[in-house]
PDB file of N, CA and C in Angstrom:
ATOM      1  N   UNK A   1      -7.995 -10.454   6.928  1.00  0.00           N
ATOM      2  CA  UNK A   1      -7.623  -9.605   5.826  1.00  0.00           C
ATOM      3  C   UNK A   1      -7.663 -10.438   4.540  1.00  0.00           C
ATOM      4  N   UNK A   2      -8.295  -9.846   3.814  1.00  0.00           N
ATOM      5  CA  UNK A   2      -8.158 -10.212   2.352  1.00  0.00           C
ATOM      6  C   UNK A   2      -7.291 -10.648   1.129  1.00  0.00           C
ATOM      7  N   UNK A   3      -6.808 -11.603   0.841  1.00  0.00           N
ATOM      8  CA  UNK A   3      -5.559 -12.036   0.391  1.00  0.00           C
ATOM      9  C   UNK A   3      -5.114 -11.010  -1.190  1.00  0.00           C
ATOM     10  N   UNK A   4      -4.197 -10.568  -1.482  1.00  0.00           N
ATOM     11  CA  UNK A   4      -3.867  -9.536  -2.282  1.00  0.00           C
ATOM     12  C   UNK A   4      -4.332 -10.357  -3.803  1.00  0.00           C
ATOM     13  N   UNK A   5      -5.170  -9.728  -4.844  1.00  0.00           N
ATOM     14  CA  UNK A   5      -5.122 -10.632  -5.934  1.00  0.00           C
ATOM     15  C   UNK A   5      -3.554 -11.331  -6.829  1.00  0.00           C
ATOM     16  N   UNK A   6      -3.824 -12.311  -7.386  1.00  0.00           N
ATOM     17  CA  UNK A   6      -2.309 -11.611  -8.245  1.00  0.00           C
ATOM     18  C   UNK A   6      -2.784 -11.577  -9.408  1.00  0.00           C
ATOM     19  N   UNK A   7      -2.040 -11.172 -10.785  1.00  0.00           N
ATOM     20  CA  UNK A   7      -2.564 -10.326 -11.987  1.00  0.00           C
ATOM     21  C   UNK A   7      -2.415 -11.362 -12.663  1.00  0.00           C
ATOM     22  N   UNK A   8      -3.585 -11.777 -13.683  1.00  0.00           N
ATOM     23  CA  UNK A   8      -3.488 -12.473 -14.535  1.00  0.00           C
ATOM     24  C   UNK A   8      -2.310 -12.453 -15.570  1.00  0.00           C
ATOM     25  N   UNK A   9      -1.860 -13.242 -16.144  1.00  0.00           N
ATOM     26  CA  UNK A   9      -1.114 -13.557 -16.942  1.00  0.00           C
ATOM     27  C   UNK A   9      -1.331 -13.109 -18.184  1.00  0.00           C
ATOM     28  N   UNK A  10      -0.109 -12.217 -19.115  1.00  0.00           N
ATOM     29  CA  UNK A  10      -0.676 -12.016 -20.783  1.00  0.00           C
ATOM     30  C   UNK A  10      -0.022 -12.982 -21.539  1.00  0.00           C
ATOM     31  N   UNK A  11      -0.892 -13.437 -22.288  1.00  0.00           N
ATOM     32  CA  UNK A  11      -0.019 -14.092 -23.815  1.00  0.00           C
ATOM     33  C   UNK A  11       0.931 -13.662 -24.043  1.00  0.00           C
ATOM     34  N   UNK A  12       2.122 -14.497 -23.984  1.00  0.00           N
ATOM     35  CA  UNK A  12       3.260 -14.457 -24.824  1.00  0.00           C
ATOM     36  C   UNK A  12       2.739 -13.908 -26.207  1.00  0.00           C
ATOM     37  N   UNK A  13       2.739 -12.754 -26.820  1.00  0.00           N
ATOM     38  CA  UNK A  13       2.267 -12.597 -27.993  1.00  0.00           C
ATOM     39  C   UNK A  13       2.276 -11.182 -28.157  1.00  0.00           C
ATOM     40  N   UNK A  14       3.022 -10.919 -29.530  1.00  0.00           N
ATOM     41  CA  UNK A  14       3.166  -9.554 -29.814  1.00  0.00           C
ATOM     42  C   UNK A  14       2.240  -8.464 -30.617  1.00  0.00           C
ATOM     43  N   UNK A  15       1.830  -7.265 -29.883  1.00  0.00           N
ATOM     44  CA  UNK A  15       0.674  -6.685 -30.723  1.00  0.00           C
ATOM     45  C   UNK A  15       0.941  -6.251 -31.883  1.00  0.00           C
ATOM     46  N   UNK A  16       2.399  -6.081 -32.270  1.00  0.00           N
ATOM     47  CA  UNK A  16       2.906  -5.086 -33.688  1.00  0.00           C
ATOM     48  C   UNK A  16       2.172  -6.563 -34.553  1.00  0.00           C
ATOM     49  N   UNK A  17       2.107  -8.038 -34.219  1.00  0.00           N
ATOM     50  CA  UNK A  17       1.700  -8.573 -35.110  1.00  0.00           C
ATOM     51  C   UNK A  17       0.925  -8.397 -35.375  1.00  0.00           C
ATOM     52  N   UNK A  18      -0.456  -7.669 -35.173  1.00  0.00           N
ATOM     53  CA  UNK A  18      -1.679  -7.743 -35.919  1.00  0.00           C
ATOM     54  C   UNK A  18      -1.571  -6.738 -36.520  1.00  0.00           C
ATOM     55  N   UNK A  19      -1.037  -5.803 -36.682  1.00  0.00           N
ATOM     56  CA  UNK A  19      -0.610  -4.626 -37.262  1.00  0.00           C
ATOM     57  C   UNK A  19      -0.854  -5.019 -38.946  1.00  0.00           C
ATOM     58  N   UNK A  20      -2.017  -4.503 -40.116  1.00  0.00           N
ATOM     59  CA  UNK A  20      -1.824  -5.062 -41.319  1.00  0.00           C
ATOM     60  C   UNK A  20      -3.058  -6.363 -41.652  1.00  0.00           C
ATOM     61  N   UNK A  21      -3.293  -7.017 -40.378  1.00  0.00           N
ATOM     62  CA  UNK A  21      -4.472  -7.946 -40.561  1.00  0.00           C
ATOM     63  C   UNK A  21      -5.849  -7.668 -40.909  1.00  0.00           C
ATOM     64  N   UNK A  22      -6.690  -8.036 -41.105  1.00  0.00           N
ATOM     65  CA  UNK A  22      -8.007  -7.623 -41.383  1.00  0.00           C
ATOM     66  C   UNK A  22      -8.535  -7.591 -39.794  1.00  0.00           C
ATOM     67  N   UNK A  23      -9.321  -6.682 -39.348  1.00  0.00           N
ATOM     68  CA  UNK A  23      -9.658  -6.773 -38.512  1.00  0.00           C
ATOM     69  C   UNK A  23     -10.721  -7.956 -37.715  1.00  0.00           C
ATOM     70  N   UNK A  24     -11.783  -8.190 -38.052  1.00  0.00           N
ATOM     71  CA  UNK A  24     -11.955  -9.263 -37.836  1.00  0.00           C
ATOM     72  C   UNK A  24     -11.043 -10.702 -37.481  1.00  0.00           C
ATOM     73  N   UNK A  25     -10.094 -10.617 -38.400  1.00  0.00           N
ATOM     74  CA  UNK A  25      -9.052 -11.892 -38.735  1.00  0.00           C
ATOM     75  C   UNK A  25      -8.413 -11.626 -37.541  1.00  0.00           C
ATOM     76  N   UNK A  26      -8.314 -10.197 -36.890  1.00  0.00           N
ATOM     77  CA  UNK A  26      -7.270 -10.223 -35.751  1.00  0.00           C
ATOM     78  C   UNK A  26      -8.110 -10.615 -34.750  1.00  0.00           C
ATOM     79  N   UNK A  27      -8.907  -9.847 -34.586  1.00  0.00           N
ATOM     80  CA  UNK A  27      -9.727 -10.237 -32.999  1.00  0.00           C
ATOM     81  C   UNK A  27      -9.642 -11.878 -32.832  1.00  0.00           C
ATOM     82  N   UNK A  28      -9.962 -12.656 -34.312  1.00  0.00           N
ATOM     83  CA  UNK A  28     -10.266 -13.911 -33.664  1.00  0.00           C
ATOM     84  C   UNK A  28      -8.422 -14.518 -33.236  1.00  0.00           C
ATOM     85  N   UNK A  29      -8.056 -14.154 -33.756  1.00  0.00           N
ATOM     86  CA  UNK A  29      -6.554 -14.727 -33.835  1.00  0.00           C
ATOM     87  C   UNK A  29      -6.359 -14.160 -32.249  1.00  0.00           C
ATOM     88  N   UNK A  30      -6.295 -13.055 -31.723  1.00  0.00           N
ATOM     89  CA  UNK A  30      -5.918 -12.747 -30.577  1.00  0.00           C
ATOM     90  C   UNK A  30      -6.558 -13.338 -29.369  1.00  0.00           C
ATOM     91  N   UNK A  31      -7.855 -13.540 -29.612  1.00  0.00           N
ATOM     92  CA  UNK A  31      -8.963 -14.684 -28.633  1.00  0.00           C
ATOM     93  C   UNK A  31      -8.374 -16.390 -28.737  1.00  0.00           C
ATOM     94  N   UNK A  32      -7.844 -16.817 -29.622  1.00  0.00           N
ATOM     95  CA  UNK A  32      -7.305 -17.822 -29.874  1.00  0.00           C
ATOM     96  C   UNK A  32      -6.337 -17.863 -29.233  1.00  0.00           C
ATOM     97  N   UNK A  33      -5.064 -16.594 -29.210  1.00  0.00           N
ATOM     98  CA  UNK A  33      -4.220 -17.096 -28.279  1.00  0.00           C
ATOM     99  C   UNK A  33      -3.969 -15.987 -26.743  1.00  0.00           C
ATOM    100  N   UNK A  34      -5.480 -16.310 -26.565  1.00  0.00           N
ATOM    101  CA  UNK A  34      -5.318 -15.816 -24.848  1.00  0.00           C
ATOM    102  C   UNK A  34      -5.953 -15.146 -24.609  1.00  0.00           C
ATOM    103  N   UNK A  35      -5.532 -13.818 -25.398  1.00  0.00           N
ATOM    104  CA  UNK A  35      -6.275 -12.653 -24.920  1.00  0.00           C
ATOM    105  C   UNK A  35      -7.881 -12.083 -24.146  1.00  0.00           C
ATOM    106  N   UNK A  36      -8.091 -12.119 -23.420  1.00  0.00           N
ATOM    107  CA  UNK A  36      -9.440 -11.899 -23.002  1.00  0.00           C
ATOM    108  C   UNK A  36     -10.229 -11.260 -23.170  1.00  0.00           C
ATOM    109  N   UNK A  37      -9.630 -10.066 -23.368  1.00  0.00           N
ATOM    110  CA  UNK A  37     -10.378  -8.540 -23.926  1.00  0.00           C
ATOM    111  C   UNK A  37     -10.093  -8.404 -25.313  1.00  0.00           C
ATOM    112  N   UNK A  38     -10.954  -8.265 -26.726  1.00  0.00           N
ATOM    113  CA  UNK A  38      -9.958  -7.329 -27.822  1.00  0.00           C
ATOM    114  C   UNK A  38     -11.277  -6.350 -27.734  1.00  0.00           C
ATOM    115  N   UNK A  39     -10.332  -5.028 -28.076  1.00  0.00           N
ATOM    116  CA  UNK A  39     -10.922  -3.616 -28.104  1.00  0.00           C
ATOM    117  C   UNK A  39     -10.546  -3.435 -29.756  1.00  0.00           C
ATOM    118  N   UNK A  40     -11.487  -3.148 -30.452  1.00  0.00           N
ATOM    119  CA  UNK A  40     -11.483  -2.181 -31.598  1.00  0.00           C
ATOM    120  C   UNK A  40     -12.410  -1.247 -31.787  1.00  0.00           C
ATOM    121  N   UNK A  41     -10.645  -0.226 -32.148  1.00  0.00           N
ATOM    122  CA  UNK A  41     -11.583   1.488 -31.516  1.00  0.00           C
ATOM    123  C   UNK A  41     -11.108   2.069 -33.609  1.00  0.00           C
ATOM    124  N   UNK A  42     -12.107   3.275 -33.296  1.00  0.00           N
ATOM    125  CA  UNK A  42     -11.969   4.084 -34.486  1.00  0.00           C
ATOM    126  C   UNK A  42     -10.533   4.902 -34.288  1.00  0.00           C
ATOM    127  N   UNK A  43      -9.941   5.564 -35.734  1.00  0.00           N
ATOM    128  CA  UNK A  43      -8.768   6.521 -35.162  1.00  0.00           C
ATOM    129  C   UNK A  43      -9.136   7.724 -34.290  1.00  0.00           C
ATOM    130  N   UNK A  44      -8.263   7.761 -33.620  1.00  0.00           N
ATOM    131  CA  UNK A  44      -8.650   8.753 -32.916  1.00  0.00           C
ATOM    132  C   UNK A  44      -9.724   9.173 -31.616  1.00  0.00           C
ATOM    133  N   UNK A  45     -10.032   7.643 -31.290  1.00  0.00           N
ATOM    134  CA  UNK A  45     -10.776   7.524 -30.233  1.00  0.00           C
ATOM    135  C   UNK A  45     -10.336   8.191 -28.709  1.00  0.00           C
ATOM    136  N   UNK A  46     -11.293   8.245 -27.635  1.00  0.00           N
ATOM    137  CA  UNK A  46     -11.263   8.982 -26.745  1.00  0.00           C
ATOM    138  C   UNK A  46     -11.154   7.611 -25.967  1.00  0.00           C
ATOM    139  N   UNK A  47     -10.047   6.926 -25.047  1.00  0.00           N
ATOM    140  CA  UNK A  47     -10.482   6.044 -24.140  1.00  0.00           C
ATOM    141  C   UNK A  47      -9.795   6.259 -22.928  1.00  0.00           C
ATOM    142  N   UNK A  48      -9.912   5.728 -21.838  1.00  0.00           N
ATOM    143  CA  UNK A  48      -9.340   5.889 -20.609  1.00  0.00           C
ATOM    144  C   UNK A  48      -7.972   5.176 -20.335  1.00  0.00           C
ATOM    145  N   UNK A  49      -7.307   5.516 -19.781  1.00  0.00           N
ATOM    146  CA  UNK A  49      -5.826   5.691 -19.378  1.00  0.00           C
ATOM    147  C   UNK A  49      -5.520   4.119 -18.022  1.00  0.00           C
ATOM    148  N   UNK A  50      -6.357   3.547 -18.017  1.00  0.00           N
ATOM    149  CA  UNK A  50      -6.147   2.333 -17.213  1.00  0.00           C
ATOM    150  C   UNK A  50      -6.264   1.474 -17.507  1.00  0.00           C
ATOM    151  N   UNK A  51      -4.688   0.359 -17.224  1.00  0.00           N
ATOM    152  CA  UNK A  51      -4.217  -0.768 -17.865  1.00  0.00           C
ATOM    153  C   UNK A  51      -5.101  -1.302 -16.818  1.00  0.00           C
ATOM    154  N   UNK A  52      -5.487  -2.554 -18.175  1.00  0.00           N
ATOM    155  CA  UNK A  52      -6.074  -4.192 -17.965  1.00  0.00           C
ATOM    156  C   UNK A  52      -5.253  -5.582 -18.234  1.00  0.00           C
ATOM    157  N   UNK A  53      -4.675  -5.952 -17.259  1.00  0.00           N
ATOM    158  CA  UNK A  53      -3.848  -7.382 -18.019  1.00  0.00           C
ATOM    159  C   UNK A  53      -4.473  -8.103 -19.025  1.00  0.00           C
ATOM    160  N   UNK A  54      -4.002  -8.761 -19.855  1.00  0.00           N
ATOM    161  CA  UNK A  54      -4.892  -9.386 -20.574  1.00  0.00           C
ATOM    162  C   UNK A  54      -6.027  -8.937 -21.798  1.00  0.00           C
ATOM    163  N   UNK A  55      -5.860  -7.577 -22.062  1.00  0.00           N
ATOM    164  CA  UNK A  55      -6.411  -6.749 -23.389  1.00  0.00           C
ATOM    165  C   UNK A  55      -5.656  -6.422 -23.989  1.00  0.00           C
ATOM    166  N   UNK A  56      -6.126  -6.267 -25.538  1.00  0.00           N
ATOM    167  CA  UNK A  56      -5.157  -5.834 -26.472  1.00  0.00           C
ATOM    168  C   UNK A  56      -6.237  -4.947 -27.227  1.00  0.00           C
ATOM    169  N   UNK A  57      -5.844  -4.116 -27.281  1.00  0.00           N
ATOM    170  CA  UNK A  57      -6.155  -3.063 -28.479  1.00  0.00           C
ATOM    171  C   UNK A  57      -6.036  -2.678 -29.956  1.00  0.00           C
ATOM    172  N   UNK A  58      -7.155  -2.695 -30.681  1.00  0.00           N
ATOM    173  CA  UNK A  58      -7.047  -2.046 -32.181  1.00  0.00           C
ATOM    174  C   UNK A  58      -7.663  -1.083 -32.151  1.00  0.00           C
ATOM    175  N   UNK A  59      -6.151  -0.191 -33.461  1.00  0.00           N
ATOM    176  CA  UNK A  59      -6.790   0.665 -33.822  1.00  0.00           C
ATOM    177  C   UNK A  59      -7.759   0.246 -35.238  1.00  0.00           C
ATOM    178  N   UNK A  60      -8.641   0.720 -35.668  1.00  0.00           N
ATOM    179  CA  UNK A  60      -9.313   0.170 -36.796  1.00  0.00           C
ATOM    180  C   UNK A  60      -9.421   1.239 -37.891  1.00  0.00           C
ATOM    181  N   UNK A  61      -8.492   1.604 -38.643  1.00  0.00           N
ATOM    182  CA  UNK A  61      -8.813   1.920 -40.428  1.00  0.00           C
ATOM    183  C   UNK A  61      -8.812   1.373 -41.291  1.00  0.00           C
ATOM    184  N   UNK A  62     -10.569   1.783 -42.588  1.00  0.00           N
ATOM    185  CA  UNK A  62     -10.462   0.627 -43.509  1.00  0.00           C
ATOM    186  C   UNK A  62     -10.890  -0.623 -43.181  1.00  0.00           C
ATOM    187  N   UNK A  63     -10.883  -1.328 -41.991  1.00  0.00           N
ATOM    188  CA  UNK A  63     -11.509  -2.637 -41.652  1.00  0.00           C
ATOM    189  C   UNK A  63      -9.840  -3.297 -41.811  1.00  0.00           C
ATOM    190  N   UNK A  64      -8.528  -2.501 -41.485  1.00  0.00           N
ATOM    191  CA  UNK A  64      -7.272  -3.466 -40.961  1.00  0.00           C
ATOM    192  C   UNK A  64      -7.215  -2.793 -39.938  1.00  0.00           C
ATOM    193  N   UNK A  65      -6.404  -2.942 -39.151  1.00  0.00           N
ATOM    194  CA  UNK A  65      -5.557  -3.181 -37.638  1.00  0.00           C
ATOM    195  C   UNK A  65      -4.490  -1.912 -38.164  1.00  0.00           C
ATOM    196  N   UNK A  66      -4.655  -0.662 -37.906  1.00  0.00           N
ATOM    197  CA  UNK A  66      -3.935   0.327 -37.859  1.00  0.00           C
ATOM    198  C   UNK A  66      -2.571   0.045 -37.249  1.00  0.00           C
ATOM    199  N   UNK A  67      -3.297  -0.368 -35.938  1.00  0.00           N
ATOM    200  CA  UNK A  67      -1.921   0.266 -34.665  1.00  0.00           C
ATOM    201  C   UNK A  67      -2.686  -1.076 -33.722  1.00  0.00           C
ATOM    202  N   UNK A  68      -1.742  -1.443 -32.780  1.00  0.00           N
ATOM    203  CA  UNK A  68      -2.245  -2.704 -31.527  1.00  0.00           C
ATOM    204  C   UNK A  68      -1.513  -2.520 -30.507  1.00  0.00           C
ATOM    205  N   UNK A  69      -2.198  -2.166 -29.172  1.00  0.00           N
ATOM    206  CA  UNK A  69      -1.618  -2.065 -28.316  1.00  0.00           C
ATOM    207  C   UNK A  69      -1.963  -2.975 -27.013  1.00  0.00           C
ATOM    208  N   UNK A  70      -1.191  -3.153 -25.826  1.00  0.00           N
ATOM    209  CA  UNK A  70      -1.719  -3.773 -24.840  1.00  0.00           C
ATOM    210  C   UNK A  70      -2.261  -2.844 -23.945  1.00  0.00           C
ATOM    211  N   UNK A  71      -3.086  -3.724 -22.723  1.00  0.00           N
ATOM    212  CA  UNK A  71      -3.700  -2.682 -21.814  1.00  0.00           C
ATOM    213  C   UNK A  71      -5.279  -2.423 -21.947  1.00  0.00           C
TER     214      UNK A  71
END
């Protein structure tokens, strides 16, 4: 039998902080500390409902960081 995975680890690191950043400025800042995935979506995007350890999410208006979420 196949040994159970275990779940990667997230950055100690909070998404309300990018909240206000330039977007660009965030993605790299969030790749810097850990993150594996960054997603930047338009408002109001259509995406799927299944958490990923280790992603963080933007929302993107204007070219800042609307809203940041994990998952």
């Amino acid at each position: 039998m196949a040994p159970i995975p275990t779940p990667q680890q997230e950055p100690q690191d909070s998404p309300e902080g990018y909240v206000g950043l330039d977007a660009a400025d965030a993605e790299r800042r969030a790749r810097t500390r850990g993150w594996t995935t960054v997603r930047s979506l338009p408002p109001g995007a259509i995406v799927t409902m299944e958490y990923r350890a280790g992603r963080l999410n933007f929302e993107v208006r204007d070219g800042q960081v609307a809203r940041s979420w994990k998952g």
